[in-house]
C-alpha atoms as a PDB file:
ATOM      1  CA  UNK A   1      15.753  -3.590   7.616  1.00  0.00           C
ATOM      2  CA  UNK A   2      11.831  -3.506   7.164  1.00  0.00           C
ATOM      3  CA  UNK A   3      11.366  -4.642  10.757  1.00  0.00           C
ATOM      4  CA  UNK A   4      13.675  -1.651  11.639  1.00  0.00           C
ATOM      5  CA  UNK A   5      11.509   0.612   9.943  1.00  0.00           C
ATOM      6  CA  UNK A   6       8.305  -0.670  11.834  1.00  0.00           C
ATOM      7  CA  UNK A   7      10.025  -0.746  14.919  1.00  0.00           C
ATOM      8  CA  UNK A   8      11.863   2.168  15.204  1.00  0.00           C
ATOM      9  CA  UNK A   9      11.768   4.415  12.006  1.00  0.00           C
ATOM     10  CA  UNK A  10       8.073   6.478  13.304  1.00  0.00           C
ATOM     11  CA  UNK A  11       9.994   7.003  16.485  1.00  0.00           C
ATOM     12  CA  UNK A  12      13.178   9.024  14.315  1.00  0.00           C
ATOM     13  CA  UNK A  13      10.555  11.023  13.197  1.00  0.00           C
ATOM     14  CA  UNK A  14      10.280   9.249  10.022  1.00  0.00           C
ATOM     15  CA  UNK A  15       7.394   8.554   8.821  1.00  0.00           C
ATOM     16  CA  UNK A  16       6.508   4.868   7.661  1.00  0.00           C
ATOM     17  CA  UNK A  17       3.925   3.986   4.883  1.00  0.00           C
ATOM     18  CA  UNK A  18       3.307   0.309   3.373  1.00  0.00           C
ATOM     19  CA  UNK A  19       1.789   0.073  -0.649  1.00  0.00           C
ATOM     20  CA  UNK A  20       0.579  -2.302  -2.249  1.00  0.00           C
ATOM     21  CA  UNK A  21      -2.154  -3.065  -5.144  1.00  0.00           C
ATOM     22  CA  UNK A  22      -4.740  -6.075  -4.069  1.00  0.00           C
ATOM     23  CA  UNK A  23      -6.747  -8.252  -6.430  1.00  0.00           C
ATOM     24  CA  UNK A  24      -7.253  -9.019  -9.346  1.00  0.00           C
ATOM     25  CA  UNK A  25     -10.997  -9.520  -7.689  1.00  0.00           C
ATOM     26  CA  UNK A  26     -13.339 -11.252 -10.427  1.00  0.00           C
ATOM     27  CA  UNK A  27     -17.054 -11.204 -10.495  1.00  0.00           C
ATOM     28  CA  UNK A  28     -17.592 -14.436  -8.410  1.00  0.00           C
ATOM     29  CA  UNK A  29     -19.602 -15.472  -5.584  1.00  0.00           C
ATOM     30  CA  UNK A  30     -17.847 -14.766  -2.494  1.00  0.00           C
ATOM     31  CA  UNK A  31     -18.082 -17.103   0.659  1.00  0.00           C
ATOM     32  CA  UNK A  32     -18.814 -15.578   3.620  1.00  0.00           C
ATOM     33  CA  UNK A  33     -20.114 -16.897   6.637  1.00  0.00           C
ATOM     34  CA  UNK A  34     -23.812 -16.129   8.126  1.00  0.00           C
ATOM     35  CA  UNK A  35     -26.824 -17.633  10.398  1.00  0.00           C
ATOM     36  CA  UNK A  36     -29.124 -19.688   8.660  1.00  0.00           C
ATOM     37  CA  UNK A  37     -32.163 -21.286  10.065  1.00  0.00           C
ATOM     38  CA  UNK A  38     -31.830 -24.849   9.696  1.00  0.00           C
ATOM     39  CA  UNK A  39     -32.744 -26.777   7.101  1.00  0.00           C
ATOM     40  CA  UNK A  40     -31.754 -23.518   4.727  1.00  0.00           C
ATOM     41  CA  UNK A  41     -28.412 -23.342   4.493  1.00  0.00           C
ATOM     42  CA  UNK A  42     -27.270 -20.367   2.279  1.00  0.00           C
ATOM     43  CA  UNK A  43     -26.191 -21.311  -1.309  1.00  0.00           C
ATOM     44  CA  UNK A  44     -24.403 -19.988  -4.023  1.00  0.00           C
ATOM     45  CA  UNK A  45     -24.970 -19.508  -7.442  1.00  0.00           C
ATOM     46  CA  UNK A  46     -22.524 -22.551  -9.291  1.00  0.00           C
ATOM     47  CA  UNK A  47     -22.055 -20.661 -12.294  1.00  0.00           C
ATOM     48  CA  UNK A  48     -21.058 -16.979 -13.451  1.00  0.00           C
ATOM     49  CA  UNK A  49     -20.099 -14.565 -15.826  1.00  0.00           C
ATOM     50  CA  UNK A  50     -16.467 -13.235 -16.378  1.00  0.00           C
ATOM     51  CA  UNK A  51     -17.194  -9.909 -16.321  1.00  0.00           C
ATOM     52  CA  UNK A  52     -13.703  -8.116 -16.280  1.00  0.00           C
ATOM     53  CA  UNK A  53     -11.868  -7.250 -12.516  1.00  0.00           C
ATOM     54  CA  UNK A  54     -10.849  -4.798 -10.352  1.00  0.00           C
ATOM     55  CA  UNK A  55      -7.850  -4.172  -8.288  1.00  0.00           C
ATOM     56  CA  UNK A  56      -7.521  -1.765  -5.332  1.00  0.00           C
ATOM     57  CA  UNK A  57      -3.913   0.311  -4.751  1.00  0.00           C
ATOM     58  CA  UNK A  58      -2.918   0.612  -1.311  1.00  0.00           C
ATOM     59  CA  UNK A  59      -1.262   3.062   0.732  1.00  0.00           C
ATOM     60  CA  UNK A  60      -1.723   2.109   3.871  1.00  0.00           C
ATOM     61  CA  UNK A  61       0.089   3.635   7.989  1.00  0.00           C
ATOM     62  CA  UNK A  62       0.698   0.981   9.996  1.00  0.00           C
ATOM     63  CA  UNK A  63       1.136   3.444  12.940  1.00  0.00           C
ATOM     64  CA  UNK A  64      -2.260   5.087  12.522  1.00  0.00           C
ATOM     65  CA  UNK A  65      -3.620   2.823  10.620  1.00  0.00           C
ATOM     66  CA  UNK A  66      -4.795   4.895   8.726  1.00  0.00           C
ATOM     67  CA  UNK A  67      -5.615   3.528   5.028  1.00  0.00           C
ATOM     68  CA  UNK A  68      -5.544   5.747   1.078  1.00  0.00           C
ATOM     69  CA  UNK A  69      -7.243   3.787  -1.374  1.00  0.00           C
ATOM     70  CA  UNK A  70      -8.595   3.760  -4.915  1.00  0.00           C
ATOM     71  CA  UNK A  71     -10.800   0.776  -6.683  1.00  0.00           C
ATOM     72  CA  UNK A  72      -9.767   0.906 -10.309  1.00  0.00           C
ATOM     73  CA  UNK A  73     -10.239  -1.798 -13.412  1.00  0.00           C
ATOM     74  CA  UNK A  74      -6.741  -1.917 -14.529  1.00  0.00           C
ATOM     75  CA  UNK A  75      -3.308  -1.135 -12.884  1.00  0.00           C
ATOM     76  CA  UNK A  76      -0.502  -0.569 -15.143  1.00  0.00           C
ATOM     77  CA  UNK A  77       2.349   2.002 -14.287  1.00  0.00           C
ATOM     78  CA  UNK A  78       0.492   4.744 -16.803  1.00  0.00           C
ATOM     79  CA  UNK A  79      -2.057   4.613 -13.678  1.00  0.00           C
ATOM     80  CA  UNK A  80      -0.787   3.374 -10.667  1.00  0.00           C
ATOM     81  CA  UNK A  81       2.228   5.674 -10.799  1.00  0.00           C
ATOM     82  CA  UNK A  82       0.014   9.019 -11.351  1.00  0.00           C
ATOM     83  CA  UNK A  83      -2.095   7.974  -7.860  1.00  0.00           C
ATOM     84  CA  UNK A  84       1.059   7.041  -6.112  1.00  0.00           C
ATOM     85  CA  UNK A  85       2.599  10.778  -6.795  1.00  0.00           C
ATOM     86  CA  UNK A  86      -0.538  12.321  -5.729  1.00  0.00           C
ATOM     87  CA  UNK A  87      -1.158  10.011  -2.901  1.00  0.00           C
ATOM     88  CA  UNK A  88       2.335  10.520  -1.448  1.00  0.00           C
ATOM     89  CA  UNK A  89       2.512  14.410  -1.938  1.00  0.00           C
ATOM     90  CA  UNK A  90      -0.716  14.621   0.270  1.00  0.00           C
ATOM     91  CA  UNK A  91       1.222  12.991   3.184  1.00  0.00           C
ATOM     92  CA  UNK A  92       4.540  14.662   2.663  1.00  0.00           C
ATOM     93  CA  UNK A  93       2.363  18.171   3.123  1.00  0.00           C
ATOM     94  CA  UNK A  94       0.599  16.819   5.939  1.00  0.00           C
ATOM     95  CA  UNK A  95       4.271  16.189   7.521  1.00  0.00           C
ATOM     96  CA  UNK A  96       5.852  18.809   9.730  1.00  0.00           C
ATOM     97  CA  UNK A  97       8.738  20.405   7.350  1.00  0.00           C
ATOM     98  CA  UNK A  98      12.195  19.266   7.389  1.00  0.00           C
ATOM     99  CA  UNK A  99      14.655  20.828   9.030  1.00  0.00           C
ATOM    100  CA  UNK A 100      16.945  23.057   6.961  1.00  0.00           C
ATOM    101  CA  UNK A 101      20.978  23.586   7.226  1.00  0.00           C
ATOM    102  CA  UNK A 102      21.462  20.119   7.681  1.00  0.00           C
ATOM    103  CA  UNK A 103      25.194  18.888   6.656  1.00  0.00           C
ATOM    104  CA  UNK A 104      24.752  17.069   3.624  1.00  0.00           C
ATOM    105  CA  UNK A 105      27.104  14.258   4.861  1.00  0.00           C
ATOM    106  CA  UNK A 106      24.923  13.909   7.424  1.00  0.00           C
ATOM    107  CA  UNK A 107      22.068  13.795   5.116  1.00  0.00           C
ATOM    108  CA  UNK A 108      23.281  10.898   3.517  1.00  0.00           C
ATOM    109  CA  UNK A 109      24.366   8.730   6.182  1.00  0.00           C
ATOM    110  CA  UNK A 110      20.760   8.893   7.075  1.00  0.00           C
ATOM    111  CA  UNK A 111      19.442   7.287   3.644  1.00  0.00           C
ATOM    112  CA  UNK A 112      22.901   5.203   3.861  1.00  0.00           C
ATOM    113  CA  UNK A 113      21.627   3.275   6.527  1.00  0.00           C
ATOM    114  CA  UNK A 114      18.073   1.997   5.865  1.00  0.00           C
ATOM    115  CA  UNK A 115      20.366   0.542   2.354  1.00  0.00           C
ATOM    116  CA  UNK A 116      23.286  -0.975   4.547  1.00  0.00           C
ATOM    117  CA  UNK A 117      23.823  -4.624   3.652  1.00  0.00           C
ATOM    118  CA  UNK A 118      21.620  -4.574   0.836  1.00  0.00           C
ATOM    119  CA  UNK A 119      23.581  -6.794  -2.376  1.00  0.00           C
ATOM    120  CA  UNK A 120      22.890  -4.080  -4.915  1.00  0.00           C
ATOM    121  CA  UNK A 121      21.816  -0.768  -2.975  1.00  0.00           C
ATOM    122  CA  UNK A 122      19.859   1.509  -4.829  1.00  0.00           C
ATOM    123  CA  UNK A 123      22.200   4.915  -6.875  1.00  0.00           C
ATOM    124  CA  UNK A 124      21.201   7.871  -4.765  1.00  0.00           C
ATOM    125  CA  UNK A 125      21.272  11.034  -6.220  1.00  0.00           C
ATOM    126  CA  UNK A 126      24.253  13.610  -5.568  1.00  0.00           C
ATOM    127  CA  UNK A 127      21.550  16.122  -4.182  1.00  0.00           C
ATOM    128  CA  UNK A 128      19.728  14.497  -1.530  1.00  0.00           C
ATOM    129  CA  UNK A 129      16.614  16.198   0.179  1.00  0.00           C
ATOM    130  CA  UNK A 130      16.558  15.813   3.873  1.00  0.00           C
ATOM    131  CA  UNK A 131      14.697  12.123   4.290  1.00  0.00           C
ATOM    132  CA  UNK A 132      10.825  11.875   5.605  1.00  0.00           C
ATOM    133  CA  UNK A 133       9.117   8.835   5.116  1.00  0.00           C
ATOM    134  CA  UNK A 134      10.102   5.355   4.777  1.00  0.00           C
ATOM    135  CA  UNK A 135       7.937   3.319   1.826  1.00  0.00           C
ATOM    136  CA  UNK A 136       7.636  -0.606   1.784  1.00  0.00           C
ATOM    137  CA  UNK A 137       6.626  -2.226  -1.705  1.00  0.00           C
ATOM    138  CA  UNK A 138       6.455  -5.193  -3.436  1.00  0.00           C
ATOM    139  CA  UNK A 139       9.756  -6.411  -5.243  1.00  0.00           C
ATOM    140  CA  UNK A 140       8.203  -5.708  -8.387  1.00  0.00           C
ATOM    141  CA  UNK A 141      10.004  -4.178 -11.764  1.00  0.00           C
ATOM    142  CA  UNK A 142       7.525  -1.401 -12.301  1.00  0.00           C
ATOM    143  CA  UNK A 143       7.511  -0.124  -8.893  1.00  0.00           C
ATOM    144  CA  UNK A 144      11.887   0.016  -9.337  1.00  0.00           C
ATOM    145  CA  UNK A 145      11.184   2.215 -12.646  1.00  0.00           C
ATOM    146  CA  UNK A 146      13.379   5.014 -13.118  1.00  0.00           C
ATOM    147  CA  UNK A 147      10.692   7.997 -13.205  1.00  0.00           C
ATOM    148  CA  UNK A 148       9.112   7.172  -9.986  1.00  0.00           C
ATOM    149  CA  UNK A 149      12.453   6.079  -8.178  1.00  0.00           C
ATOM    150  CA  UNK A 150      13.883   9.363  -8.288  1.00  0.00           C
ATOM    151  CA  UNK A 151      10.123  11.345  -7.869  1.00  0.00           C
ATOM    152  CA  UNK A 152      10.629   9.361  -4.775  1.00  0.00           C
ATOM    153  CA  UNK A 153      14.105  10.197  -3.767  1.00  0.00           C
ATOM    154  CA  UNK A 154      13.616  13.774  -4.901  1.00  0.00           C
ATOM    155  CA  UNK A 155      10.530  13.996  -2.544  1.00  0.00           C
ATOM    156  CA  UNK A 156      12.580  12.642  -0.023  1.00  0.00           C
ATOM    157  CA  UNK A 157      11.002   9.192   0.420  1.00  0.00           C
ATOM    158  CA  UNK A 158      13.602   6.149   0.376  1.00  0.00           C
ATOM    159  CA  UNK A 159      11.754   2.723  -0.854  1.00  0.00           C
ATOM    160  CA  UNK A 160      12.372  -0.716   1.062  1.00  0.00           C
ATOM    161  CA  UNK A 161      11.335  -3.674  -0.757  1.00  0.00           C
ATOM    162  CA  UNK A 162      10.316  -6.968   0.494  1.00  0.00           C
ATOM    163  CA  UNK A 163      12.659  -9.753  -0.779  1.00  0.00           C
ATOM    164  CA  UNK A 164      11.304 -12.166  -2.964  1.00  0.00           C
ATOM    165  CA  UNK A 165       9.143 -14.486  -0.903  1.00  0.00           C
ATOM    166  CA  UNK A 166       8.748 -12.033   1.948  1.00  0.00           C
ATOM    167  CA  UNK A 167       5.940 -10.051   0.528  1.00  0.00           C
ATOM    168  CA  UNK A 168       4.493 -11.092   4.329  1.00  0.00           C
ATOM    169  CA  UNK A 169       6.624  -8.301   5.321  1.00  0.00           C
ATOM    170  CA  UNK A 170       4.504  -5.575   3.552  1.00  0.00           C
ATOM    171  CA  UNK A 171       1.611  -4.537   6.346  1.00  0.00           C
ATOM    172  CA  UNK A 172      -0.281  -3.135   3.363  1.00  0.00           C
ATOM    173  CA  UNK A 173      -1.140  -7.117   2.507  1.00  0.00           C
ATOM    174  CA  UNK A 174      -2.886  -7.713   6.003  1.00  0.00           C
ATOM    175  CA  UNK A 175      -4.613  -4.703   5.705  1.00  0.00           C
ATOM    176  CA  UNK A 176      -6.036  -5.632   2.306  1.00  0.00           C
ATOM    177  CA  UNK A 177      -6.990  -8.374   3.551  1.00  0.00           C
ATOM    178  CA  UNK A 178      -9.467  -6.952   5.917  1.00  0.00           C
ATOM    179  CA  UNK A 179     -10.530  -4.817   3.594  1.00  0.00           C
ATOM    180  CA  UNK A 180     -11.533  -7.428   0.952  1.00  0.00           C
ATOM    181  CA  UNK A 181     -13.481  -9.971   3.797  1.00  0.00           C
ATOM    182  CA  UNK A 182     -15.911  -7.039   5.313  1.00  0.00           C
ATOM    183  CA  UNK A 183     -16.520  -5.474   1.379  1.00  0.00           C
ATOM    184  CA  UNK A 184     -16.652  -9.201  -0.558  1.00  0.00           C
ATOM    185  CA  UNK A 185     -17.564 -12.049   1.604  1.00  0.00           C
ATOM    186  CA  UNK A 186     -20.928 -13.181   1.010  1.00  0.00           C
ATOM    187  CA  UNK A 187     -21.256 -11.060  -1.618  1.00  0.00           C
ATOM    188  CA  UNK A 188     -21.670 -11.498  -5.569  1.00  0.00           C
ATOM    189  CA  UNK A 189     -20.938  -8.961  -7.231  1.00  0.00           C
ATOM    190  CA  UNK A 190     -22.253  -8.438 -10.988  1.00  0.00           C
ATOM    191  CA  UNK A 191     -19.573  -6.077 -12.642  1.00  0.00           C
ATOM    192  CA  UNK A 192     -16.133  -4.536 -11.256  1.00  0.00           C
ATOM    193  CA  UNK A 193     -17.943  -1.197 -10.611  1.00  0.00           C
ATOM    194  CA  UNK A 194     -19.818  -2.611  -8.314  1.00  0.00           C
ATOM    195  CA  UNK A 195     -16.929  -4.349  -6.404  1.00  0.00           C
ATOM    196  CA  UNK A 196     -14.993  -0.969  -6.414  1.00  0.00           C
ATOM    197  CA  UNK A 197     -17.359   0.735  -4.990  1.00  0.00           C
ATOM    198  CA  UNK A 198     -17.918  -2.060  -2.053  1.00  0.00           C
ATOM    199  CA  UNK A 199     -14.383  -2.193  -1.421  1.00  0.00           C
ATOM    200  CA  UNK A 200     -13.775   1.583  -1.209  1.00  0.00           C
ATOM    201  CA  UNK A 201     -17.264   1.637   0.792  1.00  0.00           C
ATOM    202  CA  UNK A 202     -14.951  -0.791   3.130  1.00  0.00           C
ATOM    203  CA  UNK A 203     -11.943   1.034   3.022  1.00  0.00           C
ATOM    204  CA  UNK A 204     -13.907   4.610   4.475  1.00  0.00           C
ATOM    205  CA  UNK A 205     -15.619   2.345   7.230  1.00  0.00           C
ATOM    206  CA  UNK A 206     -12.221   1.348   8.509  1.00  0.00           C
ATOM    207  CA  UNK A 207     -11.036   4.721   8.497  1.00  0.00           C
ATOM    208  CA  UNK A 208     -13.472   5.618  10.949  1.00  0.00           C
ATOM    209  CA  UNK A 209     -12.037   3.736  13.251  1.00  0.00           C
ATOM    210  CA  UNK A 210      -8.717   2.404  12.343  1.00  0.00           C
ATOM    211  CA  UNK A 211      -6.350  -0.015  14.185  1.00  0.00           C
ATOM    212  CA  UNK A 212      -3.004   0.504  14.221  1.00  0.00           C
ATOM    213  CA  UNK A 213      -0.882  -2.448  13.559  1.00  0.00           C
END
């Protein structure tokens, strides 16, 4: 079903967004590679200090490529959740508007389907808004709670989730990815601040010029 949505779900006219949360990132050197002259190889410190982490949350567009980002120290639902809502409602306006008088039958046969074969399909609502965007997460309990399952539903966003040991299938991961080698390798960062701000420093580069997977 997630390979449907990449393949053919941007072509429906739906749009298709990947999110994920990357790290936890420590204050550690970071191995990178680099020219030397010889006889001076680079080195690395062999100890450090723990200095707390920092995670990065993920929206990312595999069509566009485009990437939303935020650098923060701690990601439970009390703050992940918040930037997800905000995040997502950006997009949604950015979207051109659904199209109204719509047969609700028809309505939900179109949320039926990306949910077809699925063991234990998710309860949708009664009142359905017309669908828009397609979101693949993580299999993860807090991103299944009950407040932002039906924010999502209501908003007219229908969540796929990668089955346990497929997380592969969520682009956001490669992107991250990229995102952590260009703002951490080589690097040693002293504090989390600091490795926020490279990896959001990262994340704006890429946007410059974004690839679309």
């Amino acid at each position: 079903m997630i390979e449907k949505a990449y393949q053919k779900a941007e072509a429906r006219g739906l749009a298709v967004w990947c999110h994920d949360q990357a790290g936890p990132f420590q204050t550690v050197p970071y191995l990178g590679a680099s020219w030397q002259p010889q006889g001076a190889p680079v080195r690395q410190p062999h100890e450090y200090i723990r200095n707390g982490t920092a995670k990065l949350m993920t929206l990312f567009h595999p069509a566009s490529g485009q990437v939303r980002a935020k650098g923060v120290t701690g990601c439970p639902n009390s703050v992940l959740h918040p930037w997800l809502k905000q995040e997502l409602s950006v997009i949604l306006a950015a979207l051109p508007a659904p199209t109204t008088g719509v047969d609700p039958a028809i309505i939900r046969s179109t949320w039926a389907e990306w949910y077809e074969g699925l063991s234990a399909p998710p309860s949708l609502p009664d009142d359905l808004p017309p669908l828009r965007m397609l979101l693949v997460q993580d299999n993860l309990a807090g991103h299944k709670s009950h407040d932002l399952v039906q924010w999502c539903f209501s908003q007219g966003v229908a969540l796929l989730y990668t089955p346990v040991g497929g997380s592969w299938l969520n682009m956001a991961e490669s992107i991250q990815g990229i995102i952590e080698r260009r703002a951490l390798n080589g690097q040693h960062p002293s504090n989390p601040e600091q490795i926020i701000e490279w990896l959001e420093a990262a994340v704006r580069g890429w946007n410059k010029n974004p690839t679309s997977f």
